[in-house]
Protein backbone atom coordinates (compact mmCIF):
# COMPACT_ATOMS: atom_id res chain seq x y z
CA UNK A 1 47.40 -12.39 24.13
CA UNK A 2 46.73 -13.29 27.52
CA UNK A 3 43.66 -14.27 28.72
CA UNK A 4 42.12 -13.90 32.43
CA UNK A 5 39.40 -15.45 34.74
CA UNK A 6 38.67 -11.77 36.37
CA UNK A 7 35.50 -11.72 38.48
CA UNK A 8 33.51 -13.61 40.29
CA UNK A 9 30.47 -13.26 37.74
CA UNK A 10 32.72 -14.42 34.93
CA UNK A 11 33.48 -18.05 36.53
CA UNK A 12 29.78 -18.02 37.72
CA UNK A 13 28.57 -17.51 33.94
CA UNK A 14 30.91 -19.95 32.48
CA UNK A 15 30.35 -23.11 35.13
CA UNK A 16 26.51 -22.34 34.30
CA UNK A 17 26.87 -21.92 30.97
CA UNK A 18 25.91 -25.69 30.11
CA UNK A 19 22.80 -24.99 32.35
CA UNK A 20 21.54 -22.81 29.37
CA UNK A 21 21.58 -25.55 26.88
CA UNK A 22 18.33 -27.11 28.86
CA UNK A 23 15.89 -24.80 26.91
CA UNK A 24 17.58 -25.79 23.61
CA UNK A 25 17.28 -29.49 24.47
CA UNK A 26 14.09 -29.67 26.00
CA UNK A 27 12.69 -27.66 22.68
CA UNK A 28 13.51 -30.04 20.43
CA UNK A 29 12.95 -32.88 22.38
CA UNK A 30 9.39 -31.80 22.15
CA UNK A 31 9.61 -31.73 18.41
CA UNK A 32 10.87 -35.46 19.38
CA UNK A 33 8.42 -35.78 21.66
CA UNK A 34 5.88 -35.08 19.34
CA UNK A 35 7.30 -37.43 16.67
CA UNK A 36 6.60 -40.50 18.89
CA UNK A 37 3.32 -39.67 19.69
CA UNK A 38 2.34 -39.63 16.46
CA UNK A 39 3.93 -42.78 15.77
CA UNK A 40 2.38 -44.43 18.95
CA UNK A 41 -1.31 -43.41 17.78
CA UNK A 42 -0.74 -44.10 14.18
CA UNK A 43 0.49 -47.67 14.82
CA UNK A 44 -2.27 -48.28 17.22
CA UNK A 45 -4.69 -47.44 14.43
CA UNK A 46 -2.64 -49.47 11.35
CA UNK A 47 -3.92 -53.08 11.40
CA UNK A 48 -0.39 -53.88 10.20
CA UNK A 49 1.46 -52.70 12.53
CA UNK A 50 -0.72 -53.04 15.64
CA UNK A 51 1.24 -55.74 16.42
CA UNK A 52 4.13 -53.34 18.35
CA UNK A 53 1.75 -52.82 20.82
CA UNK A 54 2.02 -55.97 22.13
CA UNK A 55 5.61 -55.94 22.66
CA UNK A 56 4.53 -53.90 26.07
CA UNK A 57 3.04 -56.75 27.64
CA UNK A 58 6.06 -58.83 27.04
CA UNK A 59 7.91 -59.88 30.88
CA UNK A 60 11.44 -59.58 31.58
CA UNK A 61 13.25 -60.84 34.24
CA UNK A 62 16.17 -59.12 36.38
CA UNK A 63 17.89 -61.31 39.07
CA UNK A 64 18.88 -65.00 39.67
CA UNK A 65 16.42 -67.75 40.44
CA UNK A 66 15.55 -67.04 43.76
CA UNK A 67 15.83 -63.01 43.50
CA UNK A 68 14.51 -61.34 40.82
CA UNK A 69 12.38 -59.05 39.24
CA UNK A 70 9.41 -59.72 36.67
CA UNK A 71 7.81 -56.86 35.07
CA UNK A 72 6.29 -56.50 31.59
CA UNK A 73 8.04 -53.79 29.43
CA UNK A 74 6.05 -51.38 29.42
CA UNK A 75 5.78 -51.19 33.70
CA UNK A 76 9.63 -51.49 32.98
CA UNK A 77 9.68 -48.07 31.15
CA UNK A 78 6.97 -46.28 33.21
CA UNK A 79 8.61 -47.59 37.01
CA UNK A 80 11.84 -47.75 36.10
CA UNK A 81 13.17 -45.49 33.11
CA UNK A 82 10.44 -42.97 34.21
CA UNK A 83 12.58 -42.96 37.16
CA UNK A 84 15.58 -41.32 35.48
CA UNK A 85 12.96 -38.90 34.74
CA UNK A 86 11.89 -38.06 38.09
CA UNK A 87 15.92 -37.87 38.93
CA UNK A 88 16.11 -35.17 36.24
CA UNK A 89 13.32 -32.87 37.33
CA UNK A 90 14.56 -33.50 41.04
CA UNK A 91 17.70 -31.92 39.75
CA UNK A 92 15.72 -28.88 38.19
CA UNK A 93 13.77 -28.34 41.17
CA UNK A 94 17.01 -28.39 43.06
CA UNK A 95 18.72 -26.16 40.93
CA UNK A 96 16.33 -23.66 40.89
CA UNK A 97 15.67 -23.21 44.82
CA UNK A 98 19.56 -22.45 44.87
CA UNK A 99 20.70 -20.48 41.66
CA UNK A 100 17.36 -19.81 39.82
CA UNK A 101 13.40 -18.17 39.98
CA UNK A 102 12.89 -20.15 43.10
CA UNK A 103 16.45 -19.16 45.36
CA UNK A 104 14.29 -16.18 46.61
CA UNK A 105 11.35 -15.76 48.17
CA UNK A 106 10.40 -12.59 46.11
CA UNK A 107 11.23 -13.95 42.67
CA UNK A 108 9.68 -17.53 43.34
CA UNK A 109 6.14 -16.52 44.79
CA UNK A 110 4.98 -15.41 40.73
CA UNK A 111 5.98 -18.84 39.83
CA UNK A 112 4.65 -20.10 42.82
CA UNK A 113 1.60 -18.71 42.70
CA UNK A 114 0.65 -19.30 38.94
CA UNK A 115 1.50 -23.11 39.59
CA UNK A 116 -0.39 -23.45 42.58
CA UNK A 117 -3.74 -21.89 40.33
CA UNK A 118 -2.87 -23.79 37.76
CA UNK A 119 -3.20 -27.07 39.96
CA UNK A 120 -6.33 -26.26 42.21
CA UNK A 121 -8.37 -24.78 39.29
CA UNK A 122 -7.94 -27.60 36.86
CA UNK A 123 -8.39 -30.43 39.83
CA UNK A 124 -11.40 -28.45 41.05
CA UNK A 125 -13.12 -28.37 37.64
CA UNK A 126 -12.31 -32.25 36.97
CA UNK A 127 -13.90 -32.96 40.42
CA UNK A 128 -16.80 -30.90 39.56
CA UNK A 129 -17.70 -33.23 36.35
CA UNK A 130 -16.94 -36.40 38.21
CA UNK A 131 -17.44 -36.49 41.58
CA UNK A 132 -18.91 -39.74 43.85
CA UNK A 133 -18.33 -41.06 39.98
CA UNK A 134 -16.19 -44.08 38.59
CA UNK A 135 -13.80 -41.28 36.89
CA UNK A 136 -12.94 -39.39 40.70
CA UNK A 137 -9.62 -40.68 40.92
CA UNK A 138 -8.42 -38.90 37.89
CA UNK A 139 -8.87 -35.33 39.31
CA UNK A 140 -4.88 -35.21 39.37
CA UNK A 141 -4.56 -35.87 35.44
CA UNK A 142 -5.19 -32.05 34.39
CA UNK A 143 -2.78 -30.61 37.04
CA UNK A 144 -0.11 -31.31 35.11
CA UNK A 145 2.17 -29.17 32.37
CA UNK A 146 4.75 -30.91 29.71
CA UNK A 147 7.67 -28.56 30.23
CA UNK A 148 9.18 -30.13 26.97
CA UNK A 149 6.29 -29.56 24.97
CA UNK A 150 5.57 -25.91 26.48
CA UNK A 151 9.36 -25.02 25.87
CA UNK A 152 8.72 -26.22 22.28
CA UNK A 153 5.52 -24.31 21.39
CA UNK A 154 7.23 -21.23 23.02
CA UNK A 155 10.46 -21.51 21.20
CA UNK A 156 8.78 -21.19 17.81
CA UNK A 157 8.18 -17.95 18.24
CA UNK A 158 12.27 -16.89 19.14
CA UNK A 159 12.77 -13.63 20.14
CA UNK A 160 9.23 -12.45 20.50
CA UNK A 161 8.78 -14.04 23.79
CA UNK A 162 11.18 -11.88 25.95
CA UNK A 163 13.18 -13.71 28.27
CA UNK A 164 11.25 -13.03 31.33
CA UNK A 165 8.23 -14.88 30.28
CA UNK A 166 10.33 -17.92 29.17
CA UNK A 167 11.81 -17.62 32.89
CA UNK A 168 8.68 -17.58 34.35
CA UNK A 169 6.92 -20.88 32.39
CA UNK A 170 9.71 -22.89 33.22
CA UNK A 171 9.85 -21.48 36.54
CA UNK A 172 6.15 -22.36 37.23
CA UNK A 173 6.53 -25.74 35.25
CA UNK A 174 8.99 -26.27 37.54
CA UNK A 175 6.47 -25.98 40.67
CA UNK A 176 3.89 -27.95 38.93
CA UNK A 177 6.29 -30.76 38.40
CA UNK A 178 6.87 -30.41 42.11
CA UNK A 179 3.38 -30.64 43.16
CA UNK A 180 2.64 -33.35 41.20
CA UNK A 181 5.37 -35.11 42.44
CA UNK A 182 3.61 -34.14 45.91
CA UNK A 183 0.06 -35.59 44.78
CA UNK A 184 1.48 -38.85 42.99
CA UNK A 185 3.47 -39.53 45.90
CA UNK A 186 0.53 -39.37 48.45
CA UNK A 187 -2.65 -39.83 46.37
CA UNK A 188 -1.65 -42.55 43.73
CA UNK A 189 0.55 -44.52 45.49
CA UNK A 190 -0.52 -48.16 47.26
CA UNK A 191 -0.76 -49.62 50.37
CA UNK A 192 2.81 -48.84 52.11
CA UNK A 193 4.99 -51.53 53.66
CA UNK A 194 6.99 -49.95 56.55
CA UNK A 195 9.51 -52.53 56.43
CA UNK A 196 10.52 -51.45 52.80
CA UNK A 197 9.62 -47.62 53.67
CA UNK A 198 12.72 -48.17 56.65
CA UNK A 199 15.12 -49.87 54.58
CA UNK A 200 14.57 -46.70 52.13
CA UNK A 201 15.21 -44.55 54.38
CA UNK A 202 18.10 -45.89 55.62
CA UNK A 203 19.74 -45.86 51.91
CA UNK A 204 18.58 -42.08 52.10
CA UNK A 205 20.87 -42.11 55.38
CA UNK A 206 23.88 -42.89 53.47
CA UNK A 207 23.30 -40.79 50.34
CA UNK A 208 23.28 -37.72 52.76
CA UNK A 209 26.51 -39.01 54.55
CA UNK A 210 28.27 -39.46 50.97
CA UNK A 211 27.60 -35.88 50.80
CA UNK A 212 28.54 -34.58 54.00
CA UNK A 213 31.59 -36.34 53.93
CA UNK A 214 32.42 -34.63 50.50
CA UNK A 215 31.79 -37.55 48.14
CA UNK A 216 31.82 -36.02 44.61
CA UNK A 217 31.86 -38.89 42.75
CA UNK A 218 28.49 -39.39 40.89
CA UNK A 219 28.90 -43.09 41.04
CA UNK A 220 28.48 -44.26 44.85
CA UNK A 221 25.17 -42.24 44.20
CA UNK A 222 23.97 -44.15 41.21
CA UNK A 223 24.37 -47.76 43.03
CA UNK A 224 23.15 -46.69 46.43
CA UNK A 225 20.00 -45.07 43.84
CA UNK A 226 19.46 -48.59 42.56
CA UNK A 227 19.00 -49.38 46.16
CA UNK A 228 16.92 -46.73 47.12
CA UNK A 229 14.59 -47.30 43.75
CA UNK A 230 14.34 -51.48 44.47
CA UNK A 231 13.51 -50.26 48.23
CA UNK A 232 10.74 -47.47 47.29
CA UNK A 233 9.03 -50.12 44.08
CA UNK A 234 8.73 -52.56 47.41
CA UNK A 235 6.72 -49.97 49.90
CA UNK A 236 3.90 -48.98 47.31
CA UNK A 237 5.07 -45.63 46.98
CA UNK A 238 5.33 -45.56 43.35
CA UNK A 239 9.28 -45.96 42.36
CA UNK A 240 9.68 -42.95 40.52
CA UNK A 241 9.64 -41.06 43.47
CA UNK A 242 13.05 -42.15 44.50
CA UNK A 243 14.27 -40.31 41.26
CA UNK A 244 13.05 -37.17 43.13
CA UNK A 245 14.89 -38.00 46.67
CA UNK A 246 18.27 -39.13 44.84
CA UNK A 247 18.38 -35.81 43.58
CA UNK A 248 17.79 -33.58 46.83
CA UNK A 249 20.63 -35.95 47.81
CA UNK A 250 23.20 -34.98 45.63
CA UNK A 251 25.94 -32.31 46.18
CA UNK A 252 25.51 -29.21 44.60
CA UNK A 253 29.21 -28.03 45.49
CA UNK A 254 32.44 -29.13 43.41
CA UNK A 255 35.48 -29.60 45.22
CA UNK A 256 36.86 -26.35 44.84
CA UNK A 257 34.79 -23.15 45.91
CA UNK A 258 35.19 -19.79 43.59
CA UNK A 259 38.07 -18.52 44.87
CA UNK A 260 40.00 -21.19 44.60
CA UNK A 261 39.11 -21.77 40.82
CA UNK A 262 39.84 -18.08 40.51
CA UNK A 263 43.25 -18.51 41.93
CA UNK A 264 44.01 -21.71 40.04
CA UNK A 265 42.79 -20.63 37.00
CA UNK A 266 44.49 -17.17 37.03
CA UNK A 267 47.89 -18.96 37.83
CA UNK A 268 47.76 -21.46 34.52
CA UNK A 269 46.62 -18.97 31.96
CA UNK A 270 49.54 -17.21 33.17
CA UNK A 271 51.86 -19.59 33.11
CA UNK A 272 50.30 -20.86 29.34
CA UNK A 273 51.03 -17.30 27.84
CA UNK A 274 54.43 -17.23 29.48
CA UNK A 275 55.71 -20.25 27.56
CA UNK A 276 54.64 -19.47 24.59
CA UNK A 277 56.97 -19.83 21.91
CA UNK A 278 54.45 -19.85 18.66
CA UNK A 279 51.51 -19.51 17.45
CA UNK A 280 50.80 -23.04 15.63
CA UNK A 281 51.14 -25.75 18.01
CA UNK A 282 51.71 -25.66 22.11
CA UNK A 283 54.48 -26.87 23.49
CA UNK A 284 55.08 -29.47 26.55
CA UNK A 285 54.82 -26.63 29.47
CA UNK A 286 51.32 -25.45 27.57
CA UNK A 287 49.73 -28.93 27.79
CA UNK A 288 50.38 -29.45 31.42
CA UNK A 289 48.55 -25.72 31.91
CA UNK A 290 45.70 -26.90 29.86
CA UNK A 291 45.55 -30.63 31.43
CA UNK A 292 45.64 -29.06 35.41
CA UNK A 293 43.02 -25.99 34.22
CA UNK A 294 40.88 -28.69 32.91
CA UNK A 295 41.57 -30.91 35.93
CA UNK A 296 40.35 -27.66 37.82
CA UNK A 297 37.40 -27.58 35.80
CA UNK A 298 36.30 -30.60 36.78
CA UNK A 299 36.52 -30.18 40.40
CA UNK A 300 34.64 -26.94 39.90
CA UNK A 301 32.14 -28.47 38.33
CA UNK A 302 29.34 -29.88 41.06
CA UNK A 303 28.15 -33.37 40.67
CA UNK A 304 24.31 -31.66 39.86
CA UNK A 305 25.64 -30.00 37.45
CA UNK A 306 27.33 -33.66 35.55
CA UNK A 307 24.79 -35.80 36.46
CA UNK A 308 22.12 -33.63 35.24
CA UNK A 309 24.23 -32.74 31.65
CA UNK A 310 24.78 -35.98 31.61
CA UNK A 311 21.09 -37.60 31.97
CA UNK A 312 19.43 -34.79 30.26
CA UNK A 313 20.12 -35.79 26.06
CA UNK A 314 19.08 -39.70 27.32
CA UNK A 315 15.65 -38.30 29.18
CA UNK A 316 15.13 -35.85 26.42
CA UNK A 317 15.82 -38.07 23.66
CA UNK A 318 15.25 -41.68 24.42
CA UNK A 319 13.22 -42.15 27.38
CA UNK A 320 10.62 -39.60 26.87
CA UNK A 321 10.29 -40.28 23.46
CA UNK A 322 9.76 -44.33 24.65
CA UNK A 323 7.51 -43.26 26.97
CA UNK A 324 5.15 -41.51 24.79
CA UNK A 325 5.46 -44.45 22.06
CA UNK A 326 4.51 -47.06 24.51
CA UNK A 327 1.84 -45.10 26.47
CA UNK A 328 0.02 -42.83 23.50
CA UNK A 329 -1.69 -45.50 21.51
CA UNK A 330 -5.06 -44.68 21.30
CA UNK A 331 -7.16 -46.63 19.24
CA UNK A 332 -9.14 -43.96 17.20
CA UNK A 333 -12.68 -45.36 16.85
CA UNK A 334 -16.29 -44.51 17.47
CA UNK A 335 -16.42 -45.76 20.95
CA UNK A 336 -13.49 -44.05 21.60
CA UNK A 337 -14.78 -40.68 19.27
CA UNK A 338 -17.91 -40.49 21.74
CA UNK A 339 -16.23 -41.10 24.57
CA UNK A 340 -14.73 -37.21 24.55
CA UNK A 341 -18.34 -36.19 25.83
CA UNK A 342 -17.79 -37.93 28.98
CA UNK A 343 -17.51 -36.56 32.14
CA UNK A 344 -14.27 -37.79 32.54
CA UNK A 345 -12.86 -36.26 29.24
CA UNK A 346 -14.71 -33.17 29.69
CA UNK A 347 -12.90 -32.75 33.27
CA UNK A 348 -9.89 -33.71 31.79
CA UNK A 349 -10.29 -30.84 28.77
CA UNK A 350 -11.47 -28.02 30.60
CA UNK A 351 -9.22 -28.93 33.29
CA UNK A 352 -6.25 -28.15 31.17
CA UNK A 353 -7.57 -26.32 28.71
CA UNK A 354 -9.47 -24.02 30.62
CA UNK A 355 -8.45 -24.55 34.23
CA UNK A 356 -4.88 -24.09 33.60
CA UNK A 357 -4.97 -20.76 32.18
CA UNK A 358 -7.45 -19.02 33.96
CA UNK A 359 -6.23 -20.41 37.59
CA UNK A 360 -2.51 -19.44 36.70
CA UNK A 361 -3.66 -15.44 35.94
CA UNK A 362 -6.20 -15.59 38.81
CA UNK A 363 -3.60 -16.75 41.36
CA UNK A 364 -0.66 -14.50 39.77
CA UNK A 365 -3.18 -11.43 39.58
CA UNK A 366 -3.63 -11.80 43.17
CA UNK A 367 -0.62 -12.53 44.68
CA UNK A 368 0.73 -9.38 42.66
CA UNK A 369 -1.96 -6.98 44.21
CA UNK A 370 -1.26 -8.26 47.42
CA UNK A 371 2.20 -7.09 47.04
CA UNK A 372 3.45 -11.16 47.74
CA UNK A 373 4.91 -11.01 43.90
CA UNK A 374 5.99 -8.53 40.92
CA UNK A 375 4.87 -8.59 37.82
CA UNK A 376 8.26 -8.88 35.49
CA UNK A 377 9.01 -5.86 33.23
CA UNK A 378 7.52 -5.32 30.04
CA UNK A 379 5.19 -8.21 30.68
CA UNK A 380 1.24 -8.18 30.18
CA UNK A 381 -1.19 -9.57 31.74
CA UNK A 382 -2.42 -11.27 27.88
CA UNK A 383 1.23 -12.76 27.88
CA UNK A 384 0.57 -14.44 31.41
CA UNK A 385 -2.90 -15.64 30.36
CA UNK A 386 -1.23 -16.57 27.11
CA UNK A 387 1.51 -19.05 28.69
CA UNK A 388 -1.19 -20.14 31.19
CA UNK A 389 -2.40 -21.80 28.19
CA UNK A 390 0.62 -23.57 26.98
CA UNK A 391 0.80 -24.55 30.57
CA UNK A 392 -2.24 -26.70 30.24
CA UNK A 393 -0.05 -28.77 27.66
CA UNK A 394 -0.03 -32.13 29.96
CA UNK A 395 0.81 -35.08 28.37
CA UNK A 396 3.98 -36.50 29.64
CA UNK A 397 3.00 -35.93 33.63
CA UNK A 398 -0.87 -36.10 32.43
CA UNK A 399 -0.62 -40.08 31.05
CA UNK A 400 1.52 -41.10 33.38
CA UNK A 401 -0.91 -40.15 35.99
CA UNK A 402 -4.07 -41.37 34.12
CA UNK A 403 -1.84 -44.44 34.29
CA UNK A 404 -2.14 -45.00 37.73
CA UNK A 405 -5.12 -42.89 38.31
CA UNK A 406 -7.40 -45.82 36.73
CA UNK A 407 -7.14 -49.49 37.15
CA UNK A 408 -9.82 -49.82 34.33
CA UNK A 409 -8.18 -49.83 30.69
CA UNK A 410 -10.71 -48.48 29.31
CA UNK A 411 -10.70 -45.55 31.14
CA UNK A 412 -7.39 -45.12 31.03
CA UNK A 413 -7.75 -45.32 27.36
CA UNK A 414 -10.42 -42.62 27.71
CA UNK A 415 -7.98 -40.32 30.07
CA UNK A 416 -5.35 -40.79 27.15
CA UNK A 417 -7.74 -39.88 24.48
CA UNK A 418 -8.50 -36.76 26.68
CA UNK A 419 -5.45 -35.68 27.29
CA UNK A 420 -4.22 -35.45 24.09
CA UNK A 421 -7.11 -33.87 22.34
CA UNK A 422 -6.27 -31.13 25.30
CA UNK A 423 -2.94 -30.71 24.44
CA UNK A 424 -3.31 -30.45 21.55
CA UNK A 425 -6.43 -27.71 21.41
CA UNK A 426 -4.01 -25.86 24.61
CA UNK A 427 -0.83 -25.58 22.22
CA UNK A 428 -2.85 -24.33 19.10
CA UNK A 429 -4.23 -21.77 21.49
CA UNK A 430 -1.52 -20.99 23.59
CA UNK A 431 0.71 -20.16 20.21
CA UNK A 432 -1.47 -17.95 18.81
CA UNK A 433 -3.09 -15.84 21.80
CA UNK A 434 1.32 -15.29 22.72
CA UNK A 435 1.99 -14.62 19.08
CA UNK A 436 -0.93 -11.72 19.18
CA UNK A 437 0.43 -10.73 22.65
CA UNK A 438 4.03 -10.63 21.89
CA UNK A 439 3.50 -8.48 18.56
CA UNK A 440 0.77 -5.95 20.60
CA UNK A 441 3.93 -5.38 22.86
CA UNK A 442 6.27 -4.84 20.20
C-alpha cells in the first residue's frame, strides 16, 4: 500500500506532533519534581545527612588565571542552569504567540486576563501584610505558578479535565511565566552596568542576523548564548534573563516551507512503493527514499522546535529536579513552625492560595462580560475557579524569586517555608474543588 502526505493539516499535525509530548513530560517531571523536594527538606532535617547541604556553598572556578569565573554551586545552578530554564519557557512563550492560545488576539485575552489577576491580586494582598516592612521586597514571590507541578495535579485526574481547560492553565501559566520574567527582570535585578548592557546587546545583534540570514543550525546560537549569558551575569540584570532573549532569537522556520515538504515528501513515498519488490526487507532504491524523506524531515523541522525537544527531558528531569534539591531545604523547627504567622508568610499564603484563584476568575469573569474574551465550551465557571487554584502552585518561579527577593537568609528561609506550605495547601485544594467540578459536568 501506498502511503501519502495529502493536506496541508496532515504535515502541520505531524511536524507538531512532538510539541504534544510537553504535557506528558512536564507531568511527570512534577512527580520528579516533587521527589526532590522531599528529599531536599528531609535531608535538611536528618542530622546525618545535613551535611549535603553544604556542598552548595562549595566554589568552582571556570576560566584561566587571569579570566575566570568563581561562583559557589548552588549560584552555579540558580544563574546558570536556571538559565536553560528561562531558554525553555522563552521557547513556550514563543511558540504559543505563533501556533498556540496566544497567536490570536481573541483566544489569548482568557489566558491573558486570568494571568494578569492572578499576578496583581496575589502581589496586592502580599503588599497589604507587609508594606513599609522588612518583608516588602517579596511582594513578587506569590505571582508565580509551577506549570510542572499544575500540569501534574491536573493530569491525575485524565480525561475528566476536558481539553479546553488543560489549554487554558498552560496557556495562562504561560503568561504568568512571562510576567514574571517581566518583574524579575526590572524589580530584582541590580545596579546595571551599561558597558556590559551594550556588549549584550550587540551579541543580540548577531543572533538576529544568524536568523535573517537563514542560519538553522542550533549551534552558532548556543555559543553566541554563552556570550550573551557571560554579558547579561556582568550588567546586574540577573543572567537568566538571557535564556528568555536567546529564545525570541531563534528561528521558528525550517528550511523548507509546507509546500515544499508536501512536494518532496509526496515524490519519495512514491518512488518507495514503486520499488517495492517484498514485503520483508527494503531494497537499495527504498533506503535512499527513506534517507532523503528523513533528510526532508529535518529541514522541515524549525530549530524551536529541536532545541526545545531537545532541552526539554534535561530541564524537566535534571535541572529542575537540582534546583528544587538545592533550594527546598527547610529546616523544620519551632522557630521556623512560628514563623508561618508572619506577615511575610501570611502574604506569601494568601497570596497564592487565595490571591491566585480569586484574581484569575475575577479578571476572566470580566474580560468575558466585556465581550474582550469567550468563555471555552462546556466550561464552568467552578472549573476556572478550580484551576485558579492549582495556579497558585508556585514553587519553582516562587523560590527562585524569594531567592533574590531577600538578602537576609533567614527570611529567605521563611519565604521558602511559605511557599511550600502554599503549594502544597493550593494543590490539595485545587484537586479536589476540579475533581467535584469535572464530575458536576459530567
Amino acid at each position: 500500500m501506498i502511503l501519502k502526505v495529502r493536506t496541508k493539516k496532515e504535515i502541520v499535525d505531524f511536524i507538531a506532533a512532538p510539541f504534544s509530548q510537553f504535557a506528558q513530560a512536564e507531568a511527570s517531571g512534577g512527580i520528579v519534581l516533587l521527589l526532590f523536594a522531599v528529599l531536599s527538606i528531609a535531608t535538611a532535617n536528618i542530622p546525618a545527612l545535613s551535611f549535603i547541604h553544604d556542598w552548595w556553598d562549595v566554589t568552582f572556578r571556570i576560566g584561566t588565571d587571569s579570566f575566570y569565573l568563581e561562583k559557589s554551586l548552588l549560584h552555579w545552578i540558580n544563574d546558570g542552569l536556571m538559565a536553560i530554564f528561562f531558554l525553555l519557557v522563552g521557547l513556550e512563550i514563543k511558540r504559543e504567540l505563533l501556533v498556540g492560545e496566544l497567536s490570536s488576539i481573541k483566544n489569548a485575552m482568557l489566558p491573558i486576563a486570568a494571568a494578569i489577576g492572578g499576578m496583581v491580586i496575589p502581589a496586592s494582598i502580599f503588599t497589604l501584610f507587609n508594606y513599609n516592612s522588612i518583608g516588602e521586597s517579596g511582594w513578587g514571590i506569590p505571582m508565580a505558578t509551577d506549570i510542572a507541578f499544575a500540569i501534574g495535579i491536573v493530569s491525575l485526574l485524565g480525561s475528566r479535565v476536558s481539553v479546553a481547560l488543560k489549554i487554558f492553565l498552560t496557556a495562562f501559566a504561560i503568561v504568568d511565566d512571562l510576567g514574571s520574567i517581566i518583574v524579575l527582570a526590572i524589580f530584582y535585578s541590580g545596579t546595571i552596568s551599561w558597558t556590559m548592557l551594550g556588549l549584550a546587546g550587540a551579541v543580540v545583534v548577531a543572533l538576529v542576523t544568524l536568523n535573517l540570514i537563514g542560519v538553522r543550525r542550533p549551534i552558532p546560537y548556543f555559543v553566541l548564548g554563552v556570550f550573551l549569558w557571560f554579558f547579561f551575569l556582568k550588567t546586574g540584570i540577573h543572567a537568566t534573563i538571557a535564556g528568555v532573549v536567546l529564545a525570541f532569537t531563534i528561528p521558528s522556520r525550517g528550511r523548507f516551507t509546507q509546500e515544499q515538504f508536501v512536494c518532496v515528501s509526496n515524490y519519495l513515498v512514491d518512488k518507495f512503493g514503486s520499488v517495492r519488490d517484498g514485503d520483508i526487507l527494503t531494497n537499495h532504491q527504498q533506503q535512499e527514499a527513506l534517507q532523503s524523506l528523513d533528510t526532508a524531515i529535518r529541514k522541515m523541522e524549525s530549530p524551536i522546535h529541536r532545541i526545545e525537544h531537545f532541552i526539554l527531558p534535561w530541564v524537566t528531569f535534571f535541572i529542575m529536579p537540582l534546583f528544587a534539591f538545592a533550594n527546598a531545604g527547610v529546616s523544620i523547627n519551632s522557630e521556623m513552625l512560628s514563623s508561618l504567622t508572619s506577615n511575610i508568610s501570611v502574604g506569601i499564603f494568601l497570596g497564592l492560595v487565595v490571591g491566585k484563584p480569586f484574581g484569575i476568575l475575577l479578571f476572566s469573569f470580566v474580560a468575558v462580560k466585556m465581550g474582550f474574551a469567550n468563555l471555552p465550551s462546556s466550561t464552568t465557571w467552578k472549573q476556572i475557579f478550580a484551576i485558579g487554584c492549582i495556579g497558585g502552585i508556585g514553587f519553582t518561579m516562587s523560590i527562585f524569586i524569594d531567592s533574590l527577593a531577600f538578602t537576609d537568609s533567614k527570611l529567605v528561609e521563611i519565604g521558602k517555608m511559605a511557599i511550600l506550605v502554599a503549594s502544597l495547601a493550593a494543590s490539595l485544594l485545587g484537586f479536589y474543588l476540579l475533581s467535584r467540578s469535572c464530575k458536576d459536568v459530567q
